[in-house]
N, C-alpha and C. Protein backbone atom coordinates (compact mmCIF):
# COMPACT_ATOMS: atom_id res chain seq x y z
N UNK A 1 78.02 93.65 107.41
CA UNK A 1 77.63 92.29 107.66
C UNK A 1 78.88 91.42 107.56
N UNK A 2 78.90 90.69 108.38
CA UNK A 2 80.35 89.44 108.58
C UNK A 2 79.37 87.95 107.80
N UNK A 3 79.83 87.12 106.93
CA UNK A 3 79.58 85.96 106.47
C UNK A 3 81.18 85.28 106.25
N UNK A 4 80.83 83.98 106.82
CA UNK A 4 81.91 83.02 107.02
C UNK A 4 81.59 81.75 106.09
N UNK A 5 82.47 81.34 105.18
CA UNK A 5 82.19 79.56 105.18
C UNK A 5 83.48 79.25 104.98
N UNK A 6 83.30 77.87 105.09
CA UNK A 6 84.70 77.06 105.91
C UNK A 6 84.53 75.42 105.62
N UNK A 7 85.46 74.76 105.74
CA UNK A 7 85.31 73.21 105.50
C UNK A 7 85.92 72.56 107.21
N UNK A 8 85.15 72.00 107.90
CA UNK A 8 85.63 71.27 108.92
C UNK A 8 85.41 72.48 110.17
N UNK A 9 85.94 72.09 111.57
CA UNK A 9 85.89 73.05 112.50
C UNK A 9 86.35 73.89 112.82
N UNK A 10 86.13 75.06 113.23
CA UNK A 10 87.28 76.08 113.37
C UNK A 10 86.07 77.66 113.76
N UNK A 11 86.24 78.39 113.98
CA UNK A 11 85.53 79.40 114.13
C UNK A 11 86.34 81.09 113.77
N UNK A 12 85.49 82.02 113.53
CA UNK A 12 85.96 83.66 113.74
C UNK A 12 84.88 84.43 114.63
N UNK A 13 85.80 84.66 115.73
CA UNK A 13 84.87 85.99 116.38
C UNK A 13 85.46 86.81 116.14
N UNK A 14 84.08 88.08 115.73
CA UNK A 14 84.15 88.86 115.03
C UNK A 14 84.49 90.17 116.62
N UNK A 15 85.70 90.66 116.64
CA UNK A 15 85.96 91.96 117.77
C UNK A 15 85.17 92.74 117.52
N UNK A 16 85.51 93.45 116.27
CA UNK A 16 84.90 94.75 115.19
C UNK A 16 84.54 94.39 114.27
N UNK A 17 83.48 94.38 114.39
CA UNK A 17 82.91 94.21 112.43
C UNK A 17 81.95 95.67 112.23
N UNK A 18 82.38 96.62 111.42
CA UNK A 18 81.53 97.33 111.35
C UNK A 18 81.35 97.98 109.74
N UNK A 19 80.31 98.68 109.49
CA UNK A 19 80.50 99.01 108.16
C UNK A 19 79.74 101.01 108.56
N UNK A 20 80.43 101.79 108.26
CA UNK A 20 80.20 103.13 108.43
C UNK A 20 80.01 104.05 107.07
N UNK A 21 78.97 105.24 106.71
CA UNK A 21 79.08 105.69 105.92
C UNK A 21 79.05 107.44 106.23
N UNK A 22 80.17 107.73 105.99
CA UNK A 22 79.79 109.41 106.32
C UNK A 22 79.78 110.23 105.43
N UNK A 23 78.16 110.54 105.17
CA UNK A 23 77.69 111.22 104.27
C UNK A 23 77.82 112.70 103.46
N UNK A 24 78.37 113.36 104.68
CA UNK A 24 79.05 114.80 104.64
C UNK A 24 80.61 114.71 103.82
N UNK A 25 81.05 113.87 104.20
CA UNK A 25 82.11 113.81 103.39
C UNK A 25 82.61 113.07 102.30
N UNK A 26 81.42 112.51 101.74
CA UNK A 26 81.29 111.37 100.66
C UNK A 26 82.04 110.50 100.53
N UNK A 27 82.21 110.03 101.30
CA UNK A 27 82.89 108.90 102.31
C UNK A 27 82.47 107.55 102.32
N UNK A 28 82.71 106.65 102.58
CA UNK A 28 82.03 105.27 102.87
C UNK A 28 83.36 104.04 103.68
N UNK A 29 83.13 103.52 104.41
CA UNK A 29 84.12 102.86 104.90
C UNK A 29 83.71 101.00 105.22
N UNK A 30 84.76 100.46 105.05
CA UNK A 30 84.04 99.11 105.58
C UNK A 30 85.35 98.70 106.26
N UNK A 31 85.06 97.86 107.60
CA UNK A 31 86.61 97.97 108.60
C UNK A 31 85.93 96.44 109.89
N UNK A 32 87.13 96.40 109.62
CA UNK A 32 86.62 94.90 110.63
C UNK A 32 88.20 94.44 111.30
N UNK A 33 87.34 93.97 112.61
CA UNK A 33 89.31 93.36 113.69
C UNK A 33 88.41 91.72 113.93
N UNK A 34 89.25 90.50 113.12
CA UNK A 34 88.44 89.08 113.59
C UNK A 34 89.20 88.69 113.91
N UNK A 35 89.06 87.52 115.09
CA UNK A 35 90.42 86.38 115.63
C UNK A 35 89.69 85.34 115.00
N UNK A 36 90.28 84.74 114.50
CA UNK A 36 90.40 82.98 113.41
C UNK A 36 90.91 82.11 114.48
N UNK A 37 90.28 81.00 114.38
CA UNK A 37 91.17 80.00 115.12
C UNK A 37 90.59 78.61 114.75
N UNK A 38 91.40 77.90 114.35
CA UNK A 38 91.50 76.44 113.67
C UNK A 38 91.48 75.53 114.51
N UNK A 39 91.12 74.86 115.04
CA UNK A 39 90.85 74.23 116.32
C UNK A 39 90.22 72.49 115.63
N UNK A 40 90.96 72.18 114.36
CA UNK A 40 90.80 71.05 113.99
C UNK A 40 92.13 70.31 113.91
N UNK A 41 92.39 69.22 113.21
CA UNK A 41 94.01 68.92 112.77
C UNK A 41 94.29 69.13 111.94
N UNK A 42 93.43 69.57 111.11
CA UNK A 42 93.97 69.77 109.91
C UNK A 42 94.02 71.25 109.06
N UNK A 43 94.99 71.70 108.44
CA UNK A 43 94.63 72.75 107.57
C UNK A 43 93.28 73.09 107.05
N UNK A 44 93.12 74.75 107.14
CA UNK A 44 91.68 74.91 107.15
C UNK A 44 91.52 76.52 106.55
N UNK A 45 90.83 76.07 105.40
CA UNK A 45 90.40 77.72 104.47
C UNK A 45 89.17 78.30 104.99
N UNK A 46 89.62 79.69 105.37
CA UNK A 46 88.52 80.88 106.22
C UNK A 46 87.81 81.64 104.71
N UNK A 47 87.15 82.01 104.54
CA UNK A 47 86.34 83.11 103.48
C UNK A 47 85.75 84.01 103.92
N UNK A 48 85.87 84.93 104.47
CA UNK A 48 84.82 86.12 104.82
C UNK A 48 84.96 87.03 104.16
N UNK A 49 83.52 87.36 104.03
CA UNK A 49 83.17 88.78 103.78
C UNK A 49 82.88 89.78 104.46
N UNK A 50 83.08 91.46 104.30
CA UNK A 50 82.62 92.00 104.53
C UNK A 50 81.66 93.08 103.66
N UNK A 51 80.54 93.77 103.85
CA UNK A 51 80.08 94.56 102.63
C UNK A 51 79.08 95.52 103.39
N UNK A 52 78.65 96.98 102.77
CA UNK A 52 78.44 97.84 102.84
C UNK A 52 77.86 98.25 101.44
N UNK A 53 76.19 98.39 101.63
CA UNK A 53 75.39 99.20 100.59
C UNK A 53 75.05 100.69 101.05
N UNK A 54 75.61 101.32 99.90
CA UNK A 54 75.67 102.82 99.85
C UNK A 54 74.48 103.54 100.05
N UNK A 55 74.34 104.07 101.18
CA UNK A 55 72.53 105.17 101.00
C UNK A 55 72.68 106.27 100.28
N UNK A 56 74.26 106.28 99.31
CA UNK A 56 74.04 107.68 98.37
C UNK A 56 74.90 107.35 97.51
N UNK A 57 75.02 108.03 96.60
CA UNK A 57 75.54 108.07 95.38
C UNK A 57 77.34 108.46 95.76
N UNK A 58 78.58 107.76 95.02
CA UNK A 58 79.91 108.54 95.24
C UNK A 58 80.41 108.96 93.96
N UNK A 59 79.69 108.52 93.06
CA UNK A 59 80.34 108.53 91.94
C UNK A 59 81.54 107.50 91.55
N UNK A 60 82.03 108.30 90.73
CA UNK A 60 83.68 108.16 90.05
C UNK A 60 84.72 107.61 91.35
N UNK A 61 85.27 106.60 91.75
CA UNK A 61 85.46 106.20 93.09
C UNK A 61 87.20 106.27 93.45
N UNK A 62 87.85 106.62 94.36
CA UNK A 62 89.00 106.03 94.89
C UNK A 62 89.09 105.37 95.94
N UNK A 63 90.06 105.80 96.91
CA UNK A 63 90.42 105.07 98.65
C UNK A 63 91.56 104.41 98.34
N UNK A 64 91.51 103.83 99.53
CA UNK A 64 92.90 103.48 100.76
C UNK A 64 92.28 102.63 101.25
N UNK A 65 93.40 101.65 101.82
CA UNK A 65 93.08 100.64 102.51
C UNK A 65 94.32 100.15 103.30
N UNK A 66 94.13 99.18 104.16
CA UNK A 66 95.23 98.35 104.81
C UNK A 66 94.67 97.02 105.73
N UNK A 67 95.58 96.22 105.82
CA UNK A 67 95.48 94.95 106.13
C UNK A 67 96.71 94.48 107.64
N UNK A 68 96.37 93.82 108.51
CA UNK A 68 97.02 93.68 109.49
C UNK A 68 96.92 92.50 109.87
N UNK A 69 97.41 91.11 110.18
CA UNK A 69 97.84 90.03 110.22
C UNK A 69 98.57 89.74 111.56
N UNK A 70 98.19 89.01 112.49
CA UNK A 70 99.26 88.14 113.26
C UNK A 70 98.94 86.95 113.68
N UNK A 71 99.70 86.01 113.83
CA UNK A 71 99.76 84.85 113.50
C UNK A 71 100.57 83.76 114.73
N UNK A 72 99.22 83.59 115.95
CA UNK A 72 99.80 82.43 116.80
C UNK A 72 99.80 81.01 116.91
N UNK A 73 101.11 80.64 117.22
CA UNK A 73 101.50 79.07 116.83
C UNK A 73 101.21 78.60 118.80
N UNK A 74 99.34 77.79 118.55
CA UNK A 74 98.72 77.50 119.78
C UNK A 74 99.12 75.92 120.16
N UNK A 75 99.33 75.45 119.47
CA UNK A 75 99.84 73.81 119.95
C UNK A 75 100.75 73.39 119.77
N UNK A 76 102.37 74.09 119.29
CA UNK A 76 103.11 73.93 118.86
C UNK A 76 103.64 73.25 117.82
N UNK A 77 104.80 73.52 117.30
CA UNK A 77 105.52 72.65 116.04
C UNK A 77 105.06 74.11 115.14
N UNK A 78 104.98 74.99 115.13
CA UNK A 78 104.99 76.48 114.14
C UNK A 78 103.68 76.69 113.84
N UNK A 79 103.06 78.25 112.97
CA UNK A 79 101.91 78.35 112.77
C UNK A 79 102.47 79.19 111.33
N UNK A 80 101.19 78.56 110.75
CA UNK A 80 101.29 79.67 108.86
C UNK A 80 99.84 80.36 109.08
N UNK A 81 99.55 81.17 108.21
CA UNK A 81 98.71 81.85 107.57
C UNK A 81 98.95 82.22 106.06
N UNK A 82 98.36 81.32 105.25
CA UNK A 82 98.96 82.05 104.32
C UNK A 82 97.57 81.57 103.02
N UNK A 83 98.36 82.28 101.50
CA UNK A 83 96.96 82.34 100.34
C UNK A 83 96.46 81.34 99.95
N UNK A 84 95.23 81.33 99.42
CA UNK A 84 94.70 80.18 98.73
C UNK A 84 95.06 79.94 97.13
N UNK A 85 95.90 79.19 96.72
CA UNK A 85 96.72 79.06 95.22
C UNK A 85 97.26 80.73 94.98
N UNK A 86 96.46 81.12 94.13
CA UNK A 86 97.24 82.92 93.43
C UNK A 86 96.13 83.69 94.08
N UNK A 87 95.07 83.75 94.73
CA UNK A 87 93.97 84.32 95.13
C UNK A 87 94.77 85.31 96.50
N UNK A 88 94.65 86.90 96.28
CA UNK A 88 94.93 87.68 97.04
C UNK A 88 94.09 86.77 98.55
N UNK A 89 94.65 87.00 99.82
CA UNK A 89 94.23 87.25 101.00
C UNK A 89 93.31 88.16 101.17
N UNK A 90 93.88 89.23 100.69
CA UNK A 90 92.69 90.31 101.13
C UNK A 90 92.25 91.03 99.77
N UNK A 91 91.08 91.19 99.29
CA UNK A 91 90.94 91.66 98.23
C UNK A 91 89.55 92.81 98.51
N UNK A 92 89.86 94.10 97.65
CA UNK A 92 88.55 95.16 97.84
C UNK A 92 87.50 95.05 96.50
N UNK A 93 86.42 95.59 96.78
CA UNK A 93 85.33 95.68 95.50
C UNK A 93 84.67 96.78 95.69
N UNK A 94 84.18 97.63 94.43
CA UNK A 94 83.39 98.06 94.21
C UNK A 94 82.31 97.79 93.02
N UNK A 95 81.07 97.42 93.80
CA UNK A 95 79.89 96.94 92.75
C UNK A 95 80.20 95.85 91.74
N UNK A 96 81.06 94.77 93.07
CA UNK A 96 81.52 93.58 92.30
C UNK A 96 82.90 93.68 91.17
N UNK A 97 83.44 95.24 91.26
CA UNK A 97 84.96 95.20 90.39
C UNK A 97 85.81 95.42 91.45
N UNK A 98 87.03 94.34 91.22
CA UNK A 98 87.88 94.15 92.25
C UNK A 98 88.72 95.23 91.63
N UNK A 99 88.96 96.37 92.83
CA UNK A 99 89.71 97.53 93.02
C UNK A 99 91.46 97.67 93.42
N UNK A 100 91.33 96.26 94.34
CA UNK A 100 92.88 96.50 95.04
C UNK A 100 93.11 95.33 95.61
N UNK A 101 94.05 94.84 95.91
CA UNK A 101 94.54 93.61 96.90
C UNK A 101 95.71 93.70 97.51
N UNK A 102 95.67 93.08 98.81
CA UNK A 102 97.05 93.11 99.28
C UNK A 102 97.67 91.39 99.95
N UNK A 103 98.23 91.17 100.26
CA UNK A 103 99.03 89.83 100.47
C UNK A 103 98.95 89.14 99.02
N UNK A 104 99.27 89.16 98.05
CA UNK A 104 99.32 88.73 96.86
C UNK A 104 100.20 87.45 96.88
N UNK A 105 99.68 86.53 96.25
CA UNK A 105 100.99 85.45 96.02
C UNK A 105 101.29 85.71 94.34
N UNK A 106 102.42 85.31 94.05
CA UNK A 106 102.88 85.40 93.15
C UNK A 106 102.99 84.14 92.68
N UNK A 107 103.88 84.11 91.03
CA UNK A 107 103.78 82.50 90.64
C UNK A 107 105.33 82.16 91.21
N UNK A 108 106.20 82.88 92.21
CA UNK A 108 107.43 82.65 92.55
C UNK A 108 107.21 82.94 94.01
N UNK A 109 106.74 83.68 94.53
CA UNK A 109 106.74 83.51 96.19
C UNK A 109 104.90 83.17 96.51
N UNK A 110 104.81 82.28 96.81
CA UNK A 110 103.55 82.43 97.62
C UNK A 110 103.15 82.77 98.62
N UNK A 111 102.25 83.53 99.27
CA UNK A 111 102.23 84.22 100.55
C UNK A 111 101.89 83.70 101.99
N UNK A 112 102.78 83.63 103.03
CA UNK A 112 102.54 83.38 103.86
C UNK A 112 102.92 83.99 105.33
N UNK A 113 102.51 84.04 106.39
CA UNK A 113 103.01 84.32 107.37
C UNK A 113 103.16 83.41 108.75
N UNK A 114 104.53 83.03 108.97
CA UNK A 114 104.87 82.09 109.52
C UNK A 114 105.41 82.20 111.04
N UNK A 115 104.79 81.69 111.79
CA UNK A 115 105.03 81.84 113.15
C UNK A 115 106.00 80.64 114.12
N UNK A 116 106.81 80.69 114.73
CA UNK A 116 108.07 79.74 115.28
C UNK A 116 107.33 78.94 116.39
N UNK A 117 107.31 78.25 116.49
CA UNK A 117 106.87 77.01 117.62
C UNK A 117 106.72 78.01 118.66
N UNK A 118 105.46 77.92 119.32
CA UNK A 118 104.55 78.83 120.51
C UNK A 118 105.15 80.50 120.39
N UNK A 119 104.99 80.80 119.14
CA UNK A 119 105.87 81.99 119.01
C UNK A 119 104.42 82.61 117.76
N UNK A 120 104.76 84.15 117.86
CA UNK A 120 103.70 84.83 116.96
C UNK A 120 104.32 85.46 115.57
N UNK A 121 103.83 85.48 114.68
CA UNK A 121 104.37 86.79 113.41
C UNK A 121 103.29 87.24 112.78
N UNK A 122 104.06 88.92 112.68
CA UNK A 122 102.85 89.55 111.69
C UNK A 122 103.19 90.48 110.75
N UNK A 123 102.08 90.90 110.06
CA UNK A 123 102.34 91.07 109.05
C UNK A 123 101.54 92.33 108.60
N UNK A 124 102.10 93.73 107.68
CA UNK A 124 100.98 94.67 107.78
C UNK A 124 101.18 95.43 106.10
N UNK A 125 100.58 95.83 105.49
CA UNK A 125 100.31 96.15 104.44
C UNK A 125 99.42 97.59 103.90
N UNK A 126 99.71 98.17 103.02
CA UNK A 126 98.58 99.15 103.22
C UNK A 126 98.21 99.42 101.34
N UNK A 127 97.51 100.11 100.91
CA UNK A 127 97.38 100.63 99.66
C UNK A 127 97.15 102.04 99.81
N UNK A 128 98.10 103.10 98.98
CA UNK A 128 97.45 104.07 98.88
C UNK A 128 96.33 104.60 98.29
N UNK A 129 95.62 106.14 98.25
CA UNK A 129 94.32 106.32 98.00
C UNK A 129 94.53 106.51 96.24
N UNK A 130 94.09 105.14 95.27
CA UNK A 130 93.98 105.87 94.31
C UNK A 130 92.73 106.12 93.34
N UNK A 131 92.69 106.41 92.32
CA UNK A 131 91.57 106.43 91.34
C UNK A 131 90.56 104.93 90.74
N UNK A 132 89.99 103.99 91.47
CA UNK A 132 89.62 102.84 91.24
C UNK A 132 89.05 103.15 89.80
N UNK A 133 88.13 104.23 89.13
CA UNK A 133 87.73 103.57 87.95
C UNK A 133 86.59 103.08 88.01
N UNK A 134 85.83 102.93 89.30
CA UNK A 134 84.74 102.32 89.48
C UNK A 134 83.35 103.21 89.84
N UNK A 135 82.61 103.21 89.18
CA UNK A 135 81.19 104.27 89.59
C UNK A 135 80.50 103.26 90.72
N UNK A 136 80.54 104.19 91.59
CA UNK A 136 79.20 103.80 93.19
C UNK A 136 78.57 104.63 92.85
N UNK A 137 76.92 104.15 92.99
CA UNK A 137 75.60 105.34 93.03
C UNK A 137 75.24 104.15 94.35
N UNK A 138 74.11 104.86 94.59
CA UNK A 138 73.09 104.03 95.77
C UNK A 138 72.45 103.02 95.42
N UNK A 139 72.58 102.19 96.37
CA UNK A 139 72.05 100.67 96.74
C UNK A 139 72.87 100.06 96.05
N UNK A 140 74.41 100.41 95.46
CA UNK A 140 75.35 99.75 94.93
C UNK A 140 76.45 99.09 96.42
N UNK A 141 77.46 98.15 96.23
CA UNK A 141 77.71 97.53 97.40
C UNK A 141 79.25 97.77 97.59
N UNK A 142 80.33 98.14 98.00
CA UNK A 142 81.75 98.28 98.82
C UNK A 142 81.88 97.15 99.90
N UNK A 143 82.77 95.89 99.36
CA UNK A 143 82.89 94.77 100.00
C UNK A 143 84.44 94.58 99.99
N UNK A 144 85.03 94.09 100.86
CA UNK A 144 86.24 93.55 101.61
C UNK A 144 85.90 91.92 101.61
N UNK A 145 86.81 91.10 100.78
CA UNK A 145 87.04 90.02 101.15
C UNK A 145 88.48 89.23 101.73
N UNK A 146 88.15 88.17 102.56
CA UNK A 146 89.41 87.57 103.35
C UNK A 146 89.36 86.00 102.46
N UNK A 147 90.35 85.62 102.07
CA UNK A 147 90.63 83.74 101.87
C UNK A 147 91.74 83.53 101.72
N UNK A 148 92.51 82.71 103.46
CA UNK A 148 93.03 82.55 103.36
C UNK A 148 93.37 80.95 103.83
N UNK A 149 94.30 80.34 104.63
CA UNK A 149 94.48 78.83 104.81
C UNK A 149 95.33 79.12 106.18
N UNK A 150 94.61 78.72 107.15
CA UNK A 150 95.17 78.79 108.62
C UNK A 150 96.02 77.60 108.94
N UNK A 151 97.11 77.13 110.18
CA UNK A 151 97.39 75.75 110.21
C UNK A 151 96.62 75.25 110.99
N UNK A 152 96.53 74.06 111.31
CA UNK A 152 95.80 73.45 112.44
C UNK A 152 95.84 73.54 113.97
N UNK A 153 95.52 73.82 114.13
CA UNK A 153 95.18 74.06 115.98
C UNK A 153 95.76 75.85 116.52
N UNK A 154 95.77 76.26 115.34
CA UNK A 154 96.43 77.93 115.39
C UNK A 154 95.29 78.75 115.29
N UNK A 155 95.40 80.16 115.77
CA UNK A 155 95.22 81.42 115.74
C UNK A 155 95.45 82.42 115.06
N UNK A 156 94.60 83.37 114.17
CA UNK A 156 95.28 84.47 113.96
C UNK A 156 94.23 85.36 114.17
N UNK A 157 94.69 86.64 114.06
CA UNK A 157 94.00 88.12 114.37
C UNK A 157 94.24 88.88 113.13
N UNK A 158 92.91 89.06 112.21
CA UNK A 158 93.21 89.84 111.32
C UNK A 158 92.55 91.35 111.43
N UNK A 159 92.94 92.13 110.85
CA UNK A 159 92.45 93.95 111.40
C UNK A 159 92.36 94.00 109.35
N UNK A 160 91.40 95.26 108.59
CA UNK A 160 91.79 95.81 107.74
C UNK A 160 90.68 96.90 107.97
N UNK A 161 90.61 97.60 106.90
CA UNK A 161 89.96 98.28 106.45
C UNK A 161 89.62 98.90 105.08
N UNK A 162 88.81 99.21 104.70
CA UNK A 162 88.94 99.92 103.21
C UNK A 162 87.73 101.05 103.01
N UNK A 163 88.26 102.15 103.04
CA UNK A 163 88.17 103.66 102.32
C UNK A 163 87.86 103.48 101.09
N UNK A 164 86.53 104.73 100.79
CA UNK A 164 86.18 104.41 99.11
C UNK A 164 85.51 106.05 99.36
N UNK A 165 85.92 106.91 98.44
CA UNK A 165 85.64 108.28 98.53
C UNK A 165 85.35 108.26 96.92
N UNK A 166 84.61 109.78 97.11
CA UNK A 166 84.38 110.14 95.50
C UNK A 166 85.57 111.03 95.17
N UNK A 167 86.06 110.37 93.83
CA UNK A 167 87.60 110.53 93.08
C UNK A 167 87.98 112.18 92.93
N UNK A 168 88.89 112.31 92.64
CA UNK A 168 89.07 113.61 92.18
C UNK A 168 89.42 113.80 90.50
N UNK A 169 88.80 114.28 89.91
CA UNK A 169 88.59 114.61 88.86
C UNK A 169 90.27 114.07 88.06
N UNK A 170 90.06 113.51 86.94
CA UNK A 170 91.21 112.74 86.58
C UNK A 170 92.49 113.85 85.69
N UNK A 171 93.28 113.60 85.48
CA UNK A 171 94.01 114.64 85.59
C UNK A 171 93.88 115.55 84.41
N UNK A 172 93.54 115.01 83.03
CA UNK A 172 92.92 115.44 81.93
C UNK A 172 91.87 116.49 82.22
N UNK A 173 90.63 116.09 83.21
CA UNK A 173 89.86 116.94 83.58
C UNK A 173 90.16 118.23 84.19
N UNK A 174 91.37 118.03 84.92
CA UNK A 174 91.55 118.81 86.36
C UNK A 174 92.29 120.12 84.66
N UNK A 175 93.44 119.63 84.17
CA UNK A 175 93.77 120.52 83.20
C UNK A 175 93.09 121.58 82.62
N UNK A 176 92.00 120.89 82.25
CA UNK A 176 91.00 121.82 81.48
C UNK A 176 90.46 122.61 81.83
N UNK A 177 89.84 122.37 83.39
CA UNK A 177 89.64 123.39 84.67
C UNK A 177 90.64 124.67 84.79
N UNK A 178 91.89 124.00 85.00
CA UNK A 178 92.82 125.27 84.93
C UNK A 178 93.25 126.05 84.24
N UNK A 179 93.24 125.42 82.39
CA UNK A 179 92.99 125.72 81.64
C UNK A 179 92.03 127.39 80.74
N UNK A 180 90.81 126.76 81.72
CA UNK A 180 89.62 127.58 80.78
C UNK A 180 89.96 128.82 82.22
N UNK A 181 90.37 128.38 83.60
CA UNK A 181 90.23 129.42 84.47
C UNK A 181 91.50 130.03 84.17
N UNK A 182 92.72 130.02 83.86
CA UNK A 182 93.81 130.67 83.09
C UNK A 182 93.23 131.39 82.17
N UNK A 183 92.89 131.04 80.82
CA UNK A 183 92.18 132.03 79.82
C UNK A 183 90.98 132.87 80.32
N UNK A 184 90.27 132.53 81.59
CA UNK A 184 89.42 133.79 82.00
C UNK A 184 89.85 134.36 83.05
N UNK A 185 91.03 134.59 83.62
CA UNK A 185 91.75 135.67 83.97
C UNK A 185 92.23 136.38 83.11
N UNK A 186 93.17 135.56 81.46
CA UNK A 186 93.71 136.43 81.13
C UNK A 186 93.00 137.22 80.59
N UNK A 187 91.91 136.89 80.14
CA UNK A 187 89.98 138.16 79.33
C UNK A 187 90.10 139.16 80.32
N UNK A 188 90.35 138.84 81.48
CA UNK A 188 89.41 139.84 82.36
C UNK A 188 90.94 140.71 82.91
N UNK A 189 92.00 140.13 83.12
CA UNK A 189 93.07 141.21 82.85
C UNK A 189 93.24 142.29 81.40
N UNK A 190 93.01 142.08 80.81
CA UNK A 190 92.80 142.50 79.45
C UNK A 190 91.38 143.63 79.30
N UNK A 191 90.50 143.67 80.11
CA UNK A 191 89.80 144.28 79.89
C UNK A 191 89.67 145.02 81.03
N UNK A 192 91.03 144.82 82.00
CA UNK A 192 90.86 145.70 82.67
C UNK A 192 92.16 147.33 82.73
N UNK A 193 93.04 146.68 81.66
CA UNK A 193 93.23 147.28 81.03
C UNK A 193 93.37 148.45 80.30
């Protein structure tokens, strides 16, 4: 599902909005391509969501993600895209715990992407797949959010996606596995003996 709110005029059509779950591989995905466009005079904050309720259980959770940005300057005099105060651009969730973010502002650079008078820039980002920490069971929700601050009378095209798989056993666990299967080889070498 795509949900937008916004202050003043401006619109997002949505290219791709889709939310996919592939069940065989305990998998779940949420992935969307929107063009933004500000079509007021004034600076203007976008919010969308995207989200995806699970028809199965993943457990113990990780994934990957990435974010893709470009940024056209439509009436000239330059175009920004950039964060709202310290609030990531793009931020992931599972069951409402924020997992990952990417375009981060900092309290020394704030984030933006800046485009040259009738000229474009972009911008691309990714996260690797790691251990979120977060339990998904079913009818729990995997949401992607966007907030960012467009300029006035500009364009941008944003693409991401975000991957959420069931984790692989944490490394403490995985030990113990190899562990107890080490000592029952060495029994069964031993008794064969």
């Amino acid at each position: 599902m795509n949900s937008q709110l916004g202050i003043g005029r401006g619109f997002a059509i949505s290219l791709f909005a889709t939310t996919l779950i592939a069940s065989a591989a305990n998998a779940a995905m949420v992935s969307f391509s929107t063009v933004f466009t500000n079509n007021t005079a004034a600076d203007k904050v976008f919010d969308v969501s995207n989200f995806l309720t699970l028809s199965h259980s993943l457990g113990n959770t990780g994934g990957s993600g990435s974010l893709a940005i470009v940024v056209s300057d439509i009436r000239g005099g330059g175009a920004y895209l950039k964060g709202v105060g310290t609030t990531a651009v793009f931020s992931t969730f599972v069951q409402n715990a924020r997992v990952a973010e990417l375009a981060n502002t900092t309290s020394f650079v704030p984030f933006a992407v800046v485009a040259a008078t009738f000229g474009q820039m972009s911008y691309s980002d990714t996260f690797t797949r790691a251990n979120f920490g977060a339990v998904a069971n079913v009818n729990d929700v995997i949401q992607t959010q966007l907030k960012f601050i467009l300029s006035a009378g500009d364009q941008a095209v944003v693409s991401g996606t975000f991957v959420v798989v069931s984790a692989v056993p944490a490394p403490g666990a995985f030990a113990l596995v190899c562990i107890a299967g080490g000592v029952g080889l060495r029994g069964r070498r031993r008794m064969d003996s």
